[in-house]
Protein backbone atom coordinates (compact mmCIF):
# COMPACT_ATOMS: atom_id res chain seq x y z
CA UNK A 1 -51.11 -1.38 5.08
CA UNK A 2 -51.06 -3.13 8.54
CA UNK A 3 -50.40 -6.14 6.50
CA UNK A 4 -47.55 -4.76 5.13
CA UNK A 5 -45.49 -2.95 7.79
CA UNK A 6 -46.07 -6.34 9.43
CA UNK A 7 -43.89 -8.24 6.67
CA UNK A 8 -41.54 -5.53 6.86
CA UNK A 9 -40.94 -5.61 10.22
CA UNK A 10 -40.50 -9.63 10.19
CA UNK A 11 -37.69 -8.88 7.73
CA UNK A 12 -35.82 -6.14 9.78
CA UNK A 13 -36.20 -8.49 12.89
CA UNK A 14 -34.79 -11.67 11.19
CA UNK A 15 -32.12 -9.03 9.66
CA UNK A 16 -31.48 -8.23 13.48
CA UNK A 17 -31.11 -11.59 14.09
CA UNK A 18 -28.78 -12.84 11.64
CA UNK A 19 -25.86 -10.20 12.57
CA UNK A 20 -26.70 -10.30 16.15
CA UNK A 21 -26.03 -13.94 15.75
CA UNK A 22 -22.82 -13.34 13.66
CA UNK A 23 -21.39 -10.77 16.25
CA UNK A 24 -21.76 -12.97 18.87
CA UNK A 25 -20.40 -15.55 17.04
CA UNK A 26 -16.61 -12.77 16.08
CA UNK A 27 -16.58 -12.53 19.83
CA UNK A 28 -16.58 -16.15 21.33
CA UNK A 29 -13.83 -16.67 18.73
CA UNK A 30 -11.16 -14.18 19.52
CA UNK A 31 -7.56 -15.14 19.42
CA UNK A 32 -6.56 -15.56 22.87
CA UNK A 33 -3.52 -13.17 23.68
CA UNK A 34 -0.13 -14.50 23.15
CA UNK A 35 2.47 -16.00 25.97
CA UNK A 36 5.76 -14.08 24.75
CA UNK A 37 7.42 -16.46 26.70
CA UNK A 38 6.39 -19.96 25.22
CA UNK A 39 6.34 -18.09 21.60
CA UNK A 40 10.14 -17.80 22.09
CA UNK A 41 11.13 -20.96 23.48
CA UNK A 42 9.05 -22.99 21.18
CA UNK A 43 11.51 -21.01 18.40
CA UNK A 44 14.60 -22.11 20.38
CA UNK A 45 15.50 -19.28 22.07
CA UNK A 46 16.80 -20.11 25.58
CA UNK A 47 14.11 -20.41 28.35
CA UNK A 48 16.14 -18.22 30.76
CA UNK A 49 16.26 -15.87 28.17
CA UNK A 50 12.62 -16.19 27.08
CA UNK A 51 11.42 -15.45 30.77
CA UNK A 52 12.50 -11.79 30.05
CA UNK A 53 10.02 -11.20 27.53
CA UNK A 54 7.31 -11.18 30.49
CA UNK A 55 8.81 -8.40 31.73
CA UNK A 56 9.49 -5.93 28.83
CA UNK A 57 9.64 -2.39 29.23
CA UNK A 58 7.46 -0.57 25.97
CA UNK A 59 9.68 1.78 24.28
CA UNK A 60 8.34 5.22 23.73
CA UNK A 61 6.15 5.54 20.75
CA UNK A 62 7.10 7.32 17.96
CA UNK A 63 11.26 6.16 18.16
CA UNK A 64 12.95 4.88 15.33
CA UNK A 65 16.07 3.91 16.82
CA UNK A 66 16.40 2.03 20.21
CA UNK A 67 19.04 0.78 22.15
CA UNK A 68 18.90 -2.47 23.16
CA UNK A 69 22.17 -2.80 25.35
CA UNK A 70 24.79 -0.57 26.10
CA UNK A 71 23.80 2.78 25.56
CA UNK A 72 27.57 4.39 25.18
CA UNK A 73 29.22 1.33 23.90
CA UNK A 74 33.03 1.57 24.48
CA UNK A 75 33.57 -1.79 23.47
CA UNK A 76 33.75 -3.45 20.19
CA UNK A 77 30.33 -5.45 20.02
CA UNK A 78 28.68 -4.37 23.27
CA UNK A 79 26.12 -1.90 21.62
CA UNK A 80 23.28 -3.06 20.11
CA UNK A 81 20.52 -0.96 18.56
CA UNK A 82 16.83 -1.70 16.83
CA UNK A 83 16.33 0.50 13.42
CA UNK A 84 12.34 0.24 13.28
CA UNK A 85 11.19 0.54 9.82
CA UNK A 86 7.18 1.22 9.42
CA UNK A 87 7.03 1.45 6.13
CA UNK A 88 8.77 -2.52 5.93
CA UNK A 89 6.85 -3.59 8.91
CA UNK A 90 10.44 -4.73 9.96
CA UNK A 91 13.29 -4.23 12.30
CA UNK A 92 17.38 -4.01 11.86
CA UNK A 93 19.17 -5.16 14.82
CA UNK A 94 22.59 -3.44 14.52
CA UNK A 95 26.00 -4.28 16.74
CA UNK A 96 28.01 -1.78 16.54
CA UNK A 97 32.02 -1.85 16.27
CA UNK A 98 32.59 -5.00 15.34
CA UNK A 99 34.77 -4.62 12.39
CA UNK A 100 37.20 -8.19 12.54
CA UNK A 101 34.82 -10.81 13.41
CA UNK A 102 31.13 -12.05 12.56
CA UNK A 103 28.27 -11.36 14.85
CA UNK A 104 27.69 -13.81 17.68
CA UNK A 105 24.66 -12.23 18.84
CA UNK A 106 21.34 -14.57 18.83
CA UNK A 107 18.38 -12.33 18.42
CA UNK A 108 14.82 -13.56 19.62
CA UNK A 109 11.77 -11.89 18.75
CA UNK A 110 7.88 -12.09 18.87
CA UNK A 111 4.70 -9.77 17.63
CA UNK A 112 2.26 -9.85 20.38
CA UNK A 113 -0.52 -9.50 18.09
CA UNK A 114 -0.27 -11.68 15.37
CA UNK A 115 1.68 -14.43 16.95
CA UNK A 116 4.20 -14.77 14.90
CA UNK A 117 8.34 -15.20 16.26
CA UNK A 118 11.27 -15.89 15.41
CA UNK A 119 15.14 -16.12 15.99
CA UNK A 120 18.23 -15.08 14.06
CA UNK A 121 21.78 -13.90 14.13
CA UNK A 122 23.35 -11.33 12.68
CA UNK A 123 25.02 -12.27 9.15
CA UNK A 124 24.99 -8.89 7.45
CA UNK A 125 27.02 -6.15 7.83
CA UNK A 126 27.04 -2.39 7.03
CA UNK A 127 29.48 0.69 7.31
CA UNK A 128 29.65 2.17 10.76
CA UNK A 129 31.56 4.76 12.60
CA UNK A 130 32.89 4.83 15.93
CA UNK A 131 31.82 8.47 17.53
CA UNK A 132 30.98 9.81 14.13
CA UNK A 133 34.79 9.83 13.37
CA UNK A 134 36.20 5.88 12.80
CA UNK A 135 35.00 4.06 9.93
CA UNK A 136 34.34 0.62 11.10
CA UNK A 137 32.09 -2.30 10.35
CA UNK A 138 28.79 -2.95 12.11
CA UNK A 139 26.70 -6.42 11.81
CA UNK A 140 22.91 -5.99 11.18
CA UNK A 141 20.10 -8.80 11.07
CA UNK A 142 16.61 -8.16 9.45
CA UNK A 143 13.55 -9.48 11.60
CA UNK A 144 10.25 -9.62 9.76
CA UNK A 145 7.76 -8.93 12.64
CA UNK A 146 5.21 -7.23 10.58
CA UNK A 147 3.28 -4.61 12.58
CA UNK A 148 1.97 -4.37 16.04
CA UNK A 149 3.51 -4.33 19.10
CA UNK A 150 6.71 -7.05 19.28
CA UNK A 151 9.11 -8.56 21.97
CA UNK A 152 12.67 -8.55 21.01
CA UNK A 153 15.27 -9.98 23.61
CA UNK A 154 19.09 -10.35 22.41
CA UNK A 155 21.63 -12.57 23.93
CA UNK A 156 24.82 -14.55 23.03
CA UNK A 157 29.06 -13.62 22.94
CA UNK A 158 30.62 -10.78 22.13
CA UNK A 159 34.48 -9.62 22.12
CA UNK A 160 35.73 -9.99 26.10
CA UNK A 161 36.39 -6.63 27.78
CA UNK A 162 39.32 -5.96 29.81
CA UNK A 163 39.30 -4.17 33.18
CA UNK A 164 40.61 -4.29 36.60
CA UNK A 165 37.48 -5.25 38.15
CA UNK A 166 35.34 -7.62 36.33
CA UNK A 167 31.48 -6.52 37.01
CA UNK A 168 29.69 -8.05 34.36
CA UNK A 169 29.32 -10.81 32.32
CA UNK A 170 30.62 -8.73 29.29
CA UNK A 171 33.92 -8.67 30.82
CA UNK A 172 33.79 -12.39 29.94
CA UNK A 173 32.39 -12.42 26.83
CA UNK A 174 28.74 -12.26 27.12
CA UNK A 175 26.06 -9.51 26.63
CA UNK A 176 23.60 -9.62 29.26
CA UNK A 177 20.46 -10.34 27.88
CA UNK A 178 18.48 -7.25 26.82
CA UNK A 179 14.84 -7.22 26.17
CA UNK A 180 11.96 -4.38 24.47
CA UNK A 181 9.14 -4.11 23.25
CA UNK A 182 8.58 -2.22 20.29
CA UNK A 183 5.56 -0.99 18.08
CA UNK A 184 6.72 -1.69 14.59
C-alpha cells in the first residue's frame, strides 16, 4: 500500500510540476502594454497629433454615442461624434452637417489591448438632420477596432467659420484635434 501511495504521489508531484512550469512560463511572456503614441505614428498619423493619445480622457462606460468635438455644432462640419457598436466590435465616426462637400477629416485610432491601429477618412455618407428639423448629409467612416479599450484622436479641415473675433483654429479651417478613449 505504502508502495503505492508512493507512485501516486510521484505522479501528482510531476503533475505539479509540469503546469507550475507552464504558468510560469504564460507569465514571463505577456504582451507588454501598448505605446498609443508610436502605434499611431507608425500608421501615419501626425506625431503632434499622436502625442494626444497619452493623454486621453476614458469615456463613461456604458455610452453609445460620444462626441468627439464640438458638442453643439453650429457649423457645417465642426461636430464630430463616435457611434460604438458592440455587437460589430466597431466604431462610426460621424461629421455632422456637411451636406456639399466630402469629409476632410483624418481619423486615427488604436485598441490598447490588442495592438492593433489604424487611420482613415471619412468617404461615406448618411442622412442627417440639423436640430432634428433640416435634412442634411452627414459623412461617416467605419473603424474596425475590435473590442477592448481604443484611442481615437481626429484631426484635419473642415468648412472655415466666420466671426468677428477669430478664437480658434476652426475659424480657419481646422478642427482642433480631439482625442477619447473608448471601450468598444
Amino acid at each position: 500500500m505504502k508502495r503505492l501511495s508512493k507512485a501516486a504521489s510521484t505522479i501528482v508531484a510531476a503533475i505539479i510540476a509540469i503546469l507550475v512550469g507552464f504558468s510560469a512560463g504564460s507569465v514571463a511572456h505577456a504582451n507588454p502594454p501598448v505605446d498609443p503614441v508610436a502605434a499611431l505614428t507608425s500608421v501615419g498619423v501626425p506625431a503632434e497629433v499622436a502625442a494626444l493619445a497619452a493623454h486621453a480622457v476614458p469615456v463613461v462606460g456604458g455610452v453609445d454615442t460620444v462626441n468627439l468635438a464640438n458638442p453643439r455644432g453650429g457649423f457645417p462640419g465642426s461636430q464630430v461624434d463616435a457611434i460604438i457598436d458592440h455587437p460589430a466590435r466597431n466604431v462610426t465616426v460621424v461629421q455632422r452637417w456637411l451636406e456639399y462637400e466630402p469629409s476632410r477629416l483624418q481619423v486615427g485610432w488604436v485598441n490598447l489591448g490588442t495592438g492593433r491601429a489604424g487611420i482613415t477618412d471619412l468617404p461615406g455618407s448618411a442622412p442627417g438632420t440639423i436640430d432634428g428639423l433640416y435634412p442634411t448629409i452627414d459623412r461617416t467612416g467605419v473603424l474596425p477596432t475590435g473590442t477592448g479599450p481604443v484611442v481615437v484622436v481626429v484631426y484635419g479641415q473642415i468648412p472655415g467659420w466666420s466671426g468677428l473675433i477669430p478664437l480658434a483654429p476652426e475659424y480657419f479651417g481646422y478642427l482642433t484635434p480631439a482625442v477619447a478613449l473608448l471601450q468598444v
